[in-house]
Protein backbone atom coordinates (compact mmCIF):
# COMPACT_ATOMS: atom_id res chain seq x y z
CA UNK A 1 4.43 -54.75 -63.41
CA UNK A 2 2.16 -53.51 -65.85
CA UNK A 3 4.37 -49.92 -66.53
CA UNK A 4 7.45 -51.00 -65.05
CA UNK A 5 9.98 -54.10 -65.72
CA UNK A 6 11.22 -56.52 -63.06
CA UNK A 7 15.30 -56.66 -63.49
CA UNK A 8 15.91 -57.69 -59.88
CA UNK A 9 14.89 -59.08 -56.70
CA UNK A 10 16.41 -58.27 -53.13
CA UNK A 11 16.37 -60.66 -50.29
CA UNK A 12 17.95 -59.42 -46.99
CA UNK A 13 16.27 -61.92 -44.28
CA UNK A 14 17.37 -64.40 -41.37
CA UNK A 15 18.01 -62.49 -37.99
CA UNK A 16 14.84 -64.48 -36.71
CA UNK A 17 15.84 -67.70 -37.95
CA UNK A 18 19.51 -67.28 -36.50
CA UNK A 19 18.57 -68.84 -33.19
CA UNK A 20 17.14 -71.96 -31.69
CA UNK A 21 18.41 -74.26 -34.66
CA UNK A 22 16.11 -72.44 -37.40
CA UNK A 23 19.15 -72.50 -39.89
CA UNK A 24 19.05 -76.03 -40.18
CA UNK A 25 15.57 -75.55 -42.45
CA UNK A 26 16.36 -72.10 -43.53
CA UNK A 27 17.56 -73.52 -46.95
CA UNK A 28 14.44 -75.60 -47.65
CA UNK A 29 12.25 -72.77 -46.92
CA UNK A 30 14.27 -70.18 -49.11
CA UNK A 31 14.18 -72.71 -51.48
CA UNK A 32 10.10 -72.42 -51.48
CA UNK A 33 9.86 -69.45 -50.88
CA UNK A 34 11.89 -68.48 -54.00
CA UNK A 35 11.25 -70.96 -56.59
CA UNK A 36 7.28 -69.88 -55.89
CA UNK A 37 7.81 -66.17 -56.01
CA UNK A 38 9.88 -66.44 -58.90
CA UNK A 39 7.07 -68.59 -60.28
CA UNK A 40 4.27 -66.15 -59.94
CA UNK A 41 6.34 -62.92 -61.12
CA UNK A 42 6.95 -65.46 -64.07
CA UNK A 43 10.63 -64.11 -63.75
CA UNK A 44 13.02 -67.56 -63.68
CA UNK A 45 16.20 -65.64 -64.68
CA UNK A 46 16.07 -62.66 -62.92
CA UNK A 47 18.67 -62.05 -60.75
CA UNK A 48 18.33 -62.68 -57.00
CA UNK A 49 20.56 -61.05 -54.85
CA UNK A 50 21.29 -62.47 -50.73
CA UNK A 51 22.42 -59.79 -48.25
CA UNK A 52 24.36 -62.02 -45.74
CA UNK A 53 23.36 -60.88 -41.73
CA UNK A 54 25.68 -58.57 -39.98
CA UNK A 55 28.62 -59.74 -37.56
CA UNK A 56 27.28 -57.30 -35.02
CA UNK A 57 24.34 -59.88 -34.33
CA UNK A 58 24.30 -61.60 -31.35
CA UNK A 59 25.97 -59.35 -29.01
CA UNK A 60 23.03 -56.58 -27.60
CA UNK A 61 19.31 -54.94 -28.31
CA UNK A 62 17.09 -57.15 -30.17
CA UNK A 63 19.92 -59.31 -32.25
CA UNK A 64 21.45 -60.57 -28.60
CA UNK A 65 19.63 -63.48 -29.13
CA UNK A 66 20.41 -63.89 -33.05
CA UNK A 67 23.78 -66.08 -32.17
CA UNK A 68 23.43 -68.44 -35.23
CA UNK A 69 23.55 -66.08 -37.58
CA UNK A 70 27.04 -67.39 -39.20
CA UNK A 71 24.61 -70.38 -39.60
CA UNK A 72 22.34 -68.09 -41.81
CA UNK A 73 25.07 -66.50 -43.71
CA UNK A 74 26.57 -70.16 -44.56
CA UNK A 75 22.69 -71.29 -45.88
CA UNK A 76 22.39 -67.55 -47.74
CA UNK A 77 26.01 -68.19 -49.29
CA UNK A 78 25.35 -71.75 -50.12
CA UNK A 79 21.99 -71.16 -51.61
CA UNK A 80 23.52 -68.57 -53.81
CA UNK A 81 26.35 -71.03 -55.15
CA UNK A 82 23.99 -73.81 -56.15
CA UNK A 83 21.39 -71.80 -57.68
CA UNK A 84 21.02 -69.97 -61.53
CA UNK A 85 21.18 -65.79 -61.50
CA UNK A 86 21.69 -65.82 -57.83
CA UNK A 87 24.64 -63.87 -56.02
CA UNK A 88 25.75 -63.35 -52.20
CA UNK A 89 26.79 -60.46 -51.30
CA UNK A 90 28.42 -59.59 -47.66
CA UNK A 91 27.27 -57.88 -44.95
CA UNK A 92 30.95 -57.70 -42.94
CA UNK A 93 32.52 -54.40 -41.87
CA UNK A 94 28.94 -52.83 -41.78
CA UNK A 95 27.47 -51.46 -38.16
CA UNK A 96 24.00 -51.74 -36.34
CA UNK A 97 21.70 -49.03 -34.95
CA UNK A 98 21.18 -48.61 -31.11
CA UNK A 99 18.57 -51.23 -32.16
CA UNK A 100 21.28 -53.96 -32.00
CA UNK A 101 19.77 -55.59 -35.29
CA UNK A 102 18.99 -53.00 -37.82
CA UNK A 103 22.26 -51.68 -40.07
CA UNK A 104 22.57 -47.98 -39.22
CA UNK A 105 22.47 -45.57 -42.40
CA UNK A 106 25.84 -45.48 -43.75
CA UNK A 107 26.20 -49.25 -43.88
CA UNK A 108 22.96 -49.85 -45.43
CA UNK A 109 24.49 -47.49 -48.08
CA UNK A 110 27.17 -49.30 -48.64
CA UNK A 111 25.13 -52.61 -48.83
CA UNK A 112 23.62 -50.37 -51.50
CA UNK A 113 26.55 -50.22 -53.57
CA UNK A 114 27.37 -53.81 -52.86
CA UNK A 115 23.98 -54.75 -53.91
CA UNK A 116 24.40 -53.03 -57.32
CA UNK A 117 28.00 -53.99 -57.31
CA UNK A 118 26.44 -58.15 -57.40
CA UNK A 119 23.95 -57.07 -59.61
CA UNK A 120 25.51 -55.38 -62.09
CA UNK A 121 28.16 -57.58 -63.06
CA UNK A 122 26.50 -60.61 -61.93
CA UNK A 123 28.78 -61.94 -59.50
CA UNK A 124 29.17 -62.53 -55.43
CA UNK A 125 30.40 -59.56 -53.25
CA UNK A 126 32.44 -61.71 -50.52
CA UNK A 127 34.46 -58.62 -49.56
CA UNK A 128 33.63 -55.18 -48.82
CA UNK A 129 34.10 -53.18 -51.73
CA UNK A 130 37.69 -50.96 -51.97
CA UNK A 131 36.38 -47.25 -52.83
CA UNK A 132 32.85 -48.00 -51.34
CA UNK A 133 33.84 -45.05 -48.07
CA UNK A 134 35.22 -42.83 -51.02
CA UNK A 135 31.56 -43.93 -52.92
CA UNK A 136 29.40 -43.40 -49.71
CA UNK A 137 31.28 -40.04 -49.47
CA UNK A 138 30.69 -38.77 -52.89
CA UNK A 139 27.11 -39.53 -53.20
CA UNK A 140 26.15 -38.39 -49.83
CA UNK A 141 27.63 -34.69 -50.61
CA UNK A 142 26.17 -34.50 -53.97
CA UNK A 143 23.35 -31.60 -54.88
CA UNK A 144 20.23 -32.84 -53.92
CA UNK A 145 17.92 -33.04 -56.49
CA UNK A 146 14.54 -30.42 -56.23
CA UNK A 147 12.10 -33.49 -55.17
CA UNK A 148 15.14 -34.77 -52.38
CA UNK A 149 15.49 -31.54 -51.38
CA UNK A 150 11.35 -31.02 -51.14
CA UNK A 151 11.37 -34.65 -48.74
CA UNK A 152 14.32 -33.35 -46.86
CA UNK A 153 12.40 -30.31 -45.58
CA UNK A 154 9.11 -32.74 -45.28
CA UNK A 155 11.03 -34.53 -42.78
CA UNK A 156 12.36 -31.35 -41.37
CA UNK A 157 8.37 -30.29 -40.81
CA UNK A 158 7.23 -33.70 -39.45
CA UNK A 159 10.20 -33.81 -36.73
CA UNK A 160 9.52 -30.71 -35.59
CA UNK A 161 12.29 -29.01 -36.80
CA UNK A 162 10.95 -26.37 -38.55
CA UNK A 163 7.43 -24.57 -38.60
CA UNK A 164 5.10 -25.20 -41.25
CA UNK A 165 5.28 -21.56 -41.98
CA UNK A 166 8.92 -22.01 -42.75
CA UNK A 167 8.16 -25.47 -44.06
CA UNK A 168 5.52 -23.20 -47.24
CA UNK A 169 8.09 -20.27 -47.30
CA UNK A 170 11.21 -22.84 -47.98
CA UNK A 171 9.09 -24.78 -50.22
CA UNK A 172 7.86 -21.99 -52.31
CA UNK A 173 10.86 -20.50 -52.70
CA UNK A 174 12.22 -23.76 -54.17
CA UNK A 175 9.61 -23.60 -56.76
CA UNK A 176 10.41 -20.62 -57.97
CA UNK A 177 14.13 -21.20 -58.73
């Protein structure tokens, strides 16, 4: 943090604790975990925002097994009512990958703008937002910015979708415009 300021910390954790009766200590730990990292960032009031666990836990790929996870979410959301500059914010409505415990793109964006939505005005997200589709929408057909569009055809090159002849051609003729 020498060139940069802290003004937030994430915390979006649990699917491994959501079986076998791990919720039951989940609090105490969080409890550690936070008050010491909050401790050695020397940042007591920044605001710490909880991503509750997704309801599509528990029912195939690797979350099958993750069956307590309203246990988790009740420790996340309690955690976040008893404690200073902390806010829950939901994870319900949003989908998994194939993966079965990993949110699939367009609901980690709109954890995104539920994240910012907590942050910003300092206050739990217990619902999905109303615009957040209209919000996902909007931002996802925007113009790409030069250095977005210079990553997009990075990825492009690396998945074998393009040659890295095209890859220097597209790329060059990007930094001429």
């Amino acid at each position: 943090m020498q060139n940069s300021e802290l003004t937030g910390i994430l915390w979006h954790q649990g699917e491994s604790d959501s079986l076998n009766g791990h919720y039951k200590d989940y609090y105490n730990k969080l409890h550690s975990i936070i008050e010491a990292l909050r401790k050695e960032l020397h940042a007591p009031d920044v605001p710490l925002i909880i991503g509750g666990l997704g309801d599509f836990l528990g029912a195939e790929g690797f979350g099958k097994h993750c069956t307590e996870y309203p246990l988790i979410n009740k420790e996340l959301q309690r955690f976040a009512l008893n404690e200073a500059n902390c806010y829950f914010v939901t994870a319900s409505g949003l989908t998994s990958n194939p993966d079965g415990i990993h949110m699939d793109a367009i609901s980690q964006r709109k954890f995104g703008l539920r994240y910012f939505e907590a942050f910003h005005n300092k206050q739990h997200v217990w619902k999905p937002l109303m615009n957040e589709e209209e919000r996902v929408n909007h931002t996802h057909e925007r113009t790409h910015t030069k250095t977005e569009k210079m990553y997009i055809k990075s990825m492009e090159l690396v998945s074998g979708k393009i040659s890295y002849d095209a890859f220097e051609s597209e790329v060059t003729q990007m930094n001429k415009g």
